[in-house]
Structures are given as C-alpha cells and as structure tokens.
C-alpha atoms as a PDB file:
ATOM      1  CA  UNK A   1       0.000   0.000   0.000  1.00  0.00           C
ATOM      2  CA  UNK A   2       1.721   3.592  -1.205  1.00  0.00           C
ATOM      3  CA  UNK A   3       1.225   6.124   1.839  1.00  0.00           C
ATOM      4  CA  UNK A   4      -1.127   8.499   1.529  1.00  0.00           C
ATOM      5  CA  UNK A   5       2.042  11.158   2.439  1.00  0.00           C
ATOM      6  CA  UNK A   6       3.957  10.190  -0.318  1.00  0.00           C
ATOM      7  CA  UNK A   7       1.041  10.073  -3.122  1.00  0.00           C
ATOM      8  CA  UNK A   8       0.380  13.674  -1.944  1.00  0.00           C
ATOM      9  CA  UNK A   9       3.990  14.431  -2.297  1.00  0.00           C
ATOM     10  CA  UNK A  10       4.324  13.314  -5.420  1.00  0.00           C
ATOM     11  CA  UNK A  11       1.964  15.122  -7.141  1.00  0.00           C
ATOM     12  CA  UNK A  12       3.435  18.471  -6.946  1.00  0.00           C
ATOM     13  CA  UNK A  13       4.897  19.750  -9.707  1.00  0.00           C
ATOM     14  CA  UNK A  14       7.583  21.532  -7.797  1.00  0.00           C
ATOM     15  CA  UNK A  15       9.083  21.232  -4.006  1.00  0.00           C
ATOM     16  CA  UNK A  16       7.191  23.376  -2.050  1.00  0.00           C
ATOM     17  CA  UNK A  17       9.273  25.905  -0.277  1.00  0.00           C
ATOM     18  CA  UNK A  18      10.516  25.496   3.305  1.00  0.00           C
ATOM     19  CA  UNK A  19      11.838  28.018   5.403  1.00  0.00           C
ATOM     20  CA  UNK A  20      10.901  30.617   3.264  1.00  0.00           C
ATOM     21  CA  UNK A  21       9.644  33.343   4.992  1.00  0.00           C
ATOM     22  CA  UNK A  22       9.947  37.001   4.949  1.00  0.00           C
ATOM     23  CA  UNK A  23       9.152  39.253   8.308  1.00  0.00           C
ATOM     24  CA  UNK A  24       6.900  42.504   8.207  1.00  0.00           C
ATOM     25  CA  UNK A  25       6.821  42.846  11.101  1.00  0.00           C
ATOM     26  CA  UNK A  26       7.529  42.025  14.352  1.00  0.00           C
ATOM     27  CA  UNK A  27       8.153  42.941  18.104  1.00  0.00           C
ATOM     28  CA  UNK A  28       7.950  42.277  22.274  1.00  0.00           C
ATOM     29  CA  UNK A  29       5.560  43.997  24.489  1.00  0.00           C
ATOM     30  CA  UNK A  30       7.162  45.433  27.457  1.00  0.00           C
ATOM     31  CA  UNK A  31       3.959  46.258  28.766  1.00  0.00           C
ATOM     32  CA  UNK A  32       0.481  45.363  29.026  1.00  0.00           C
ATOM     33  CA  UNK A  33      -1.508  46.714  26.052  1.00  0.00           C
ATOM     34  CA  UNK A  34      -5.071  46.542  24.703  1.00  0.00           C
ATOM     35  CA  UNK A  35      -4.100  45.494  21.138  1.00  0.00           C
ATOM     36  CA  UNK A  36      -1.502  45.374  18.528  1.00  0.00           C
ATOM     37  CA  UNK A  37      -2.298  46.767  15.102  1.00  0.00           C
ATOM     38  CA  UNK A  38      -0.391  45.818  12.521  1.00  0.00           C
ATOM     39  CA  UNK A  39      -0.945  48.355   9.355  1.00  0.00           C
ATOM     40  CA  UNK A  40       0.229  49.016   6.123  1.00  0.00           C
ATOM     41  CA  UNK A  41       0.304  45.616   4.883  1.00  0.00           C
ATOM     42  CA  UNK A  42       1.715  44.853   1.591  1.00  0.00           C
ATOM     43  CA  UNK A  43       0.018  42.951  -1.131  1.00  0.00           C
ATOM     44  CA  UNK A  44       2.622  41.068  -2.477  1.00  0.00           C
ATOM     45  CA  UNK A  45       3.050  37.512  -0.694  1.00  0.00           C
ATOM     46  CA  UNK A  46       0.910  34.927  -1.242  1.00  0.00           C
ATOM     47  CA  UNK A  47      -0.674  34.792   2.276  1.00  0.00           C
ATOM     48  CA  UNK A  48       0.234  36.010   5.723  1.00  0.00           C
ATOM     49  CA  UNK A  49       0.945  34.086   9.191  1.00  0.00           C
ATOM     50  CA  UNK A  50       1.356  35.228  12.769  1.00  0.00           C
ATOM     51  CA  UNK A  51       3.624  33.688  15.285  1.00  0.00           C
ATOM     52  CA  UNK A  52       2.330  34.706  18.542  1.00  0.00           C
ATOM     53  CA  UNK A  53       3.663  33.244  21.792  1.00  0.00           C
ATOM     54  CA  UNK A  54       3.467  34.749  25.121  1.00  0.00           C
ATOM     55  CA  UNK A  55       1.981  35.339  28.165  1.00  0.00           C
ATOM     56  CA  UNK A  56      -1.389  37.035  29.127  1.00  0.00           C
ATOM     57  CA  UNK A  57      -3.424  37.892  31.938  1.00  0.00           C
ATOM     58  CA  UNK A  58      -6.419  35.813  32.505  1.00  0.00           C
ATOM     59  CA  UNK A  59      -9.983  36.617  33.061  1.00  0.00           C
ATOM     60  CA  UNK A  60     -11.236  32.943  32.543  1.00  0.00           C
ATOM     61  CA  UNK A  61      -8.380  31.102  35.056  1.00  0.00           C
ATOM     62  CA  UNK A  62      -6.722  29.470  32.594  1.00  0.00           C
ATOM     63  CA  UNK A  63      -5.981  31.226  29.295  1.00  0.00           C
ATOM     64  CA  UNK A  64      -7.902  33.499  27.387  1.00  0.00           C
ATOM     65  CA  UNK A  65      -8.928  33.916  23.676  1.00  0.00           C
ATOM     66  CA  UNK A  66      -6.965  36.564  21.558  1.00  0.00           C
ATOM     67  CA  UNK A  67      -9.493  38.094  18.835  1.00  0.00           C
ATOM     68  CA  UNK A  68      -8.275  39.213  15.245  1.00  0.00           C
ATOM     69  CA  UNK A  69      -9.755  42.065  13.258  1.00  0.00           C
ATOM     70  CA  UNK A  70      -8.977  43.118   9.504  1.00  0.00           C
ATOM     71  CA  UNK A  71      -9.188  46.673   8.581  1.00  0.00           C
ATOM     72  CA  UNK A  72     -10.217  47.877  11.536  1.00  0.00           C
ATOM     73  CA  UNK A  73     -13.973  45.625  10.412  1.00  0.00           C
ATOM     74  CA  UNK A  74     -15.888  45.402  13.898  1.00  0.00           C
ATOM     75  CA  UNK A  75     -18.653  44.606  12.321  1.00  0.00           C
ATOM     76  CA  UNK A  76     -20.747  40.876  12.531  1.00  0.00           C
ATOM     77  CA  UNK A  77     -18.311  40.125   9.289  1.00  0.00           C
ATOM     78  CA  UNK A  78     -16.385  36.975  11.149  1.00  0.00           C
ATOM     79  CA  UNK A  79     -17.291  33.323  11.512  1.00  0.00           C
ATOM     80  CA  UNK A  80     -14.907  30.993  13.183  1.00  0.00           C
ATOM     81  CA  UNK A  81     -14.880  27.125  14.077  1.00  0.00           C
ATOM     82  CA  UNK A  82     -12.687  25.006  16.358  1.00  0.00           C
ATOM     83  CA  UNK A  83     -11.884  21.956  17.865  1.00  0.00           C
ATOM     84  CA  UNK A  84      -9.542  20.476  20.352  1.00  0.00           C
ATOM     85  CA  UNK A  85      -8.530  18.100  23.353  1.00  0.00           C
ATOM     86  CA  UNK A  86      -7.009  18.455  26.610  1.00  0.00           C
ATOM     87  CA  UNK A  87      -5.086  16.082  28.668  1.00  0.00           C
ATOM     88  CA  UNK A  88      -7.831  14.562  30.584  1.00  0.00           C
ATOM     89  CA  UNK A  89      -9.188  13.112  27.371  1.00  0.00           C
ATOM     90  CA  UNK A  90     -12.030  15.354  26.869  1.00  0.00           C
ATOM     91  CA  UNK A  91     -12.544  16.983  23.665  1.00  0.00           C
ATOM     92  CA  UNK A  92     -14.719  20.178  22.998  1.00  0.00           C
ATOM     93  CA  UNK A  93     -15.779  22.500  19.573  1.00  0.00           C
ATOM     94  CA  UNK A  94     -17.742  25.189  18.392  1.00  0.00           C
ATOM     95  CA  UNK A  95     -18.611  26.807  15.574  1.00  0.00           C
ATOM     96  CA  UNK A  96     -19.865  30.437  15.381  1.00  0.00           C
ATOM     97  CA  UNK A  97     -21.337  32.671  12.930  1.00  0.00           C
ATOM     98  CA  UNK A  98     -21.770  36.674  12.310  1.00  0.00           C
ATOM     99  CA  UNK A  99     -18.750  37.568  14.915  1.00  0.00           C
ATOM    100  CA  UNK A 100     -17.450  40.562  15.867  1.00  0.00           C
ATOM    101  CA  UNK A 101     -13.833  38.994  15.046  1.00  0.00           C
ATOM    102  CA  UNK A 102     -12.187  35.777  14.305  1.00  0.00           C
ATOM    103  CA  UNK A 103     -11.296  34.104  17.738  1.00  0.00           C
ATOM    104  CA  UNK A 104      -8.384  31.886  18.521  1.00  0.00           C
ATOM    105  CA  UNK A 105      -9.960  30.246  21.338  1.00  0.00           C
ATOM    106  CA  UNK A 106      -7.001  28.629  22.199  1.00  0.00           C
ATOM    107  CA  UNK A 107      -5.245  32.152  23.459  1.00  0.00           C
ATOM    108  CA  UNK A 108      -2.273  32.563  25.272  1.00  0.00           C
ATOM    109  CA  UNK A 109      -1.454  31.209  28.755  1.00  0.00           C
ATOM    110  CA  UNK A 110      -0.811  33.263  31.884  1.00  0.00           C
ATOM    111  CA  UNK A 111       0.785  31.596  33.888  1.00  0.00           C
ATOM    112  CA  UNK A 112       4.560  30.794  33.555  1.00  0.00           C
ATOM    113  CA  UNK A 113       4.714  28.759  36.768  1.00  0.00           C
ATOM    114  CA  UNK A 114       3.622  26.022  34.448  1.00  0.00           C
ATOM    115  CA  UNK A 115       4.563  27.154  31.147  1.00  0.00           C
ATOM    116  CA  UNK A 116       8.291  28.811  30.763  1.00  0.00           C
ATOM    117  CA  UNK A 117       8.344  29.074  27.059  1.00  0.00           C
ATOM    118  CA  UNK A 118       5.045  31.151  26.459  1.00  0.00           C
ATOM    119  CA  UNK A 119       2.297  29.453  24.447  1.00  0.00           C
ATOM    120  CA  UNK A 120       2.633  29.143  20.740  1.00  0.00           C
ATOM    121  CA  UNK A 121      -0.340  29.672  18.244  1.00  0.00           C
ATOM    122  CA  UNK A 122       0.339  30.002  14.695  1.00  0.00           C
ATOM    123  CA  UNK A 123      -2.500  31.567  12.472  1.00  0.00           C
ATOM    124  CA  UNK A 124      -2.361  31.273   8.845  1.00  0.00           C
ATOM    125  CA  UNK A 125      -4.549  34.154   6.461  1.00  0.00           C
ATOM    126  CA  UNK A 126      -4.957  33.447   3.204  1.00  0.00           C
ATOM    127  CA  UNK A 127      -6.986  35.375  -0.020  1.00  0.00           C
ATOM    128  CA  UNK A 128      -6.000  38.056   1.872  1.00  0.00           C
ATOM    129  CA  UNK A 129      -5.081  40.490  -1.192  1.00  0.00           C
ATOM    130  CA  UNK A 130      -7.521  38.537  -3.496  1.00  0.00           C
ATOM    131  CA  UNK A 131     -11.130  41.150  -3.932  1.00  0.00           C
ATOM    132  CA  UNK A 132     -13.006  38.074  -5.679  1.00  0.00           C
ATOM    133  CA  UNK A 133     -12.598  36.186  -2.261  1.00  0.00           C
ATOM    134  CA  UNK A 134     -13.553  36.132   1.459  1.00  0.00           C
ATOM    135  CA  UNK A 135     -10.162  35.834   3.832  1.00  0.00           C
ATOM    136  CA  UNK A 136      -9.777  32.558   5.144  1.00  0.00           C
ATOM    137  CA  UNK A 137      -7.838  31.720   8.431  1.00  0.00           C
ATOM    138  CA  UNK A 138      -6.580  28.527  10.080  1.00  0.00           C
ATOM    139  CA  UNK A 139      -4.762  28.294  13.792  1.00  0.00           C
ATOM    140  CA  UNK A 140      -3.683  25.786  15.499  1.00  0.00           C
ATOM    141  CA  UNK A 141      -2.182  26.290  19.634  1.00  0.00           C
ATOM    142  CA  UNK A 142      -2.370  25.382  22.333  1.00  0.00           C
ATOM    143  CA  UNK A 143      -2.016  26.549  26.319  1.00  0.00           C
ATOM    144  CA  UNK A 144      -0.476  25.373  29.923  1.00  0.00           C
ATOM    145  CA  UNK A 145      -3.591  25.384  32.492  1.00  0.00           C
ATOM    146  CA  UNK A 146      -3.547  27.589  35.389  1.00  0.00           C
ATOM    147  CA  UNK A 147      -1.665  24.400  37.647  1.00  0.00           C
ATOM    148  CA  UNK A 148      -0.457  20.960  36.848  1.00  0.00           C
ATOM    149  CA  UNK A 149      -3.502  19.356  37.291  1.00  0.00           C
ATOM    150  CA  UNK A 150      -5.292  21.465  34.756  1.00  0.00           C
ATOM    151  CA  UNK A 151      -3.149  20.281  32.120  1.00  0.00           C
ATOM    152  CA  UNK A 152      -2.842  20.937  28.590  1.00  0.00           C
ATOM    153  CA  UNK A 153      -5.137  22.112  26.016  1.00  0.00           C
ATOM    154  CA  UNK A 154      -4.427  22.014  21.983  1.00  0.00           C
ATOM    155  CA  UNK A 155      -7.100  23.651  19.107  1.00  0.00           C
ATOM    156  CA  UNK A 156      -7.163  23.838  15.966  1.00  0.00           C
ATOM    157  CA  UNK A 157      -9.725  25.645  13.901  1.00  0.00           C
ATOM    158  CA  UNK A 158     -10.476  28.171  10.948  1.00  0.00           C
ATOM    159  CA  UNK A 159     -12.963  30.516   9.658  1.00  0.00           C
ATOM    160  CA  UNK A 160     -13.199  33.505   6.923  1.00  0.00           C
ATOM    161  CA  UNK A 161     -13.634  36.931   7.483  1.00  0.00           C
ATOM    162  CA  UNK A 162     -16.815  37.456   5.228  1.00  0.00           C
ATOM    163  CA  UNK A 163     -15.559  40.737   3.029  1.00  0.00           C
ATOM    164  CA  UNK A 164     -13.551  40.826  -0.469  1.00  0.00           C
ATOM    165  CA  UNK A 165     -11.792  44.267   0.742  1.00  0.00           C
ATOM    166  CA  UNK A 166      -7.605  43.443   0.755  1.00  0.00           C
ATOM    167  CA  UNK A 167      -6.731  43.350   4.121  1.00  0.00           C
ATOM    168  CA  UNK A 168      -4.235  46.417   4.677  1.00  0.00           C
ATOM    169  CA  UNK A 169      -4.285  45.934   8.359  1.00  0.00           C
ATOM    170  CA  UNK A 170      -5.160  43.471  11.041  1.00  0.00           C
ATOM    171  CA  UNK A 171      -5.644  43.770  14.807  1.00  0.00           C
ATOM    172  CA  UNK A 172      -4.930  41.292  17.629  1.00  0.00           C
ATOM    173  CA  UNK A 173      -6.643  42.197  21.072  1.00  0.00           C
ATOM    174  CA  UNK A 174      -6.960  39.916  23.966  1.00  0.00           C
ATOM    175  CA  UNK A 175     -11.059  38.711  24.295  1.00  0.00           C
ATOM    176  CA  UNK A 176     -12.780  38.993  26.907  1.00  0.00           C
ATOM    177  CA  UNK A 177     -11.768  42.285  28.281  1.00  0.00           C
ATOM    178  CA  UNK A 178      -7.992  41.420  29.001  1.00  0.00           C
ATOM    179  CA  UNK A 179      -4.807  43.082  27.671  1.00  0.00           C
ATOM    180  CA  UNK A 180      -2.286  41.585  25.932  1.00  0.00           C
END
C-alpha cells in the first residue's frame, strides 16, 4: 500500500518551499496593552501568518482567547470554528457565525509557573489580497492550564472573514476584556 504522504507528495509539480519566509513585522511587548495593530500591509506575498507566543493575563483562570480584526472591520463580518482536546481526554468544539472577530480560542497562557516558554499559536490568512474572495484563516495552539492538574489544552480551527476588501491591516486584542 503507497502512503497516503507520499502520493500527496508526489503530485506536486515543484518542491514546495521550506523556510521561506519574509518578516513585516515584528516585536515584544514590554507592557500590558489593549491590542496590537499591525498596518500598512503589503500585497505582495501569497498569504500572511502570525507567530504569537506569550503570556497574558487571565480573566477565565486558565488562558484566554486573543481576537483578530482586519481593517479595523468590527462589524458581525467573522465566523470561526474550532476543535480540540485536553489532557484529561475530553474533547470540545464550536462553531460560530456573524462575529465581531475571528477568535483563537485557544489564546495565550498566563501563567509561567507552568509554562516557561510562552504558548505558541500560529494563524495562517490566506486570499488576503484577493477582492473576488472572502479571507480565510486557520490556527492551530495550544495553552499550559492555570496548575499541573489542569493540564494541557491544543485547538485547531479556521474561519473567513466574510468581506472581499484586501486586508491592509489586522488587529490582535486579547477577548474577553484582558490586555495583551
């Protein structure tokens, strides 16, 4: 039986690139701040992705949600879907429609008692320059509960943000009424 891995593989035409990134932008919060905007946004890659990891107060005990906005757009334009598992075997999802933003449930964990590193979540946007499109998004993360025995959580999900405008700026805020 040929792997489903390698029949995939095979059938591109060329290697697909590795490593090849190119940084717009980046930086480290010193302080605790509302949101990041990121603005000015060029149109010429062929989609964007965030690297977020990091700490972040907590509302919800645990970790809470970061929220992403295009354009400054906080209108009902957002739908957003996810599903994960934690270490105690349980698994939970959700899907939601006409949002205020696209929310990476997942967020950022608080507490570096348990989690030295900060908590990675990668988002990936793409269509973002395309006008005959809606944006699409993907994330995957995960967090470090609030003490041992909480555990881990790890999410994946996606969702669009339902406009054709090119995105020329996006915003990441904590949910939920917490800085970043």
């Amino acid at each position: 039986m040929t792997p489903i891995i390698g029949t995939i593989a095979s059938s591109f035409r060329a290697a697909p690139a590795v490593g090849n990134y190119e940084s717009i932008s980046s930086g480290v919060l010193s302080s605790n701040t509302a949101s990041v905007t990121i603005s000015s946004i060029p149109s010429t890659y062929e989609y964007l992705q965030l690297r977020l990891v990091g700490f972040m107060p907590s509302i919800y005990g645990e970790s809470d949600p970061i929220s992403i906005r295009f354009n400054g757009d906080s209108g009902a334009n957002y739908t957003f879907q996810y599903y994960g598992a934690n270490n105690g075997g349980s698994f939970f999802s959700s899907a939601q429609r006409a949002q205020t933003r696209y929310q990476v449930l997942s967020g950022i964990s608080y507490n570096s008692t348990y989690n030295d590193f900060g908590t990675p979540v990668v988002v990936n946007i793409y269509e973002y320059k395309n006008t005959n499109k809606y944006t699409y998004l993907n994330h995957s993360g995960g967090t470090t509960g609030f003490s041992a025995a909480a555990g881990y959580n790890f999410e994946v999900g996606s969702g669009a943000w339902i406009s054709t405008s090119t995105v020329t700026s996006l915003t990441i805020a904590g949910d939920g009424g917490t800085d970043l």
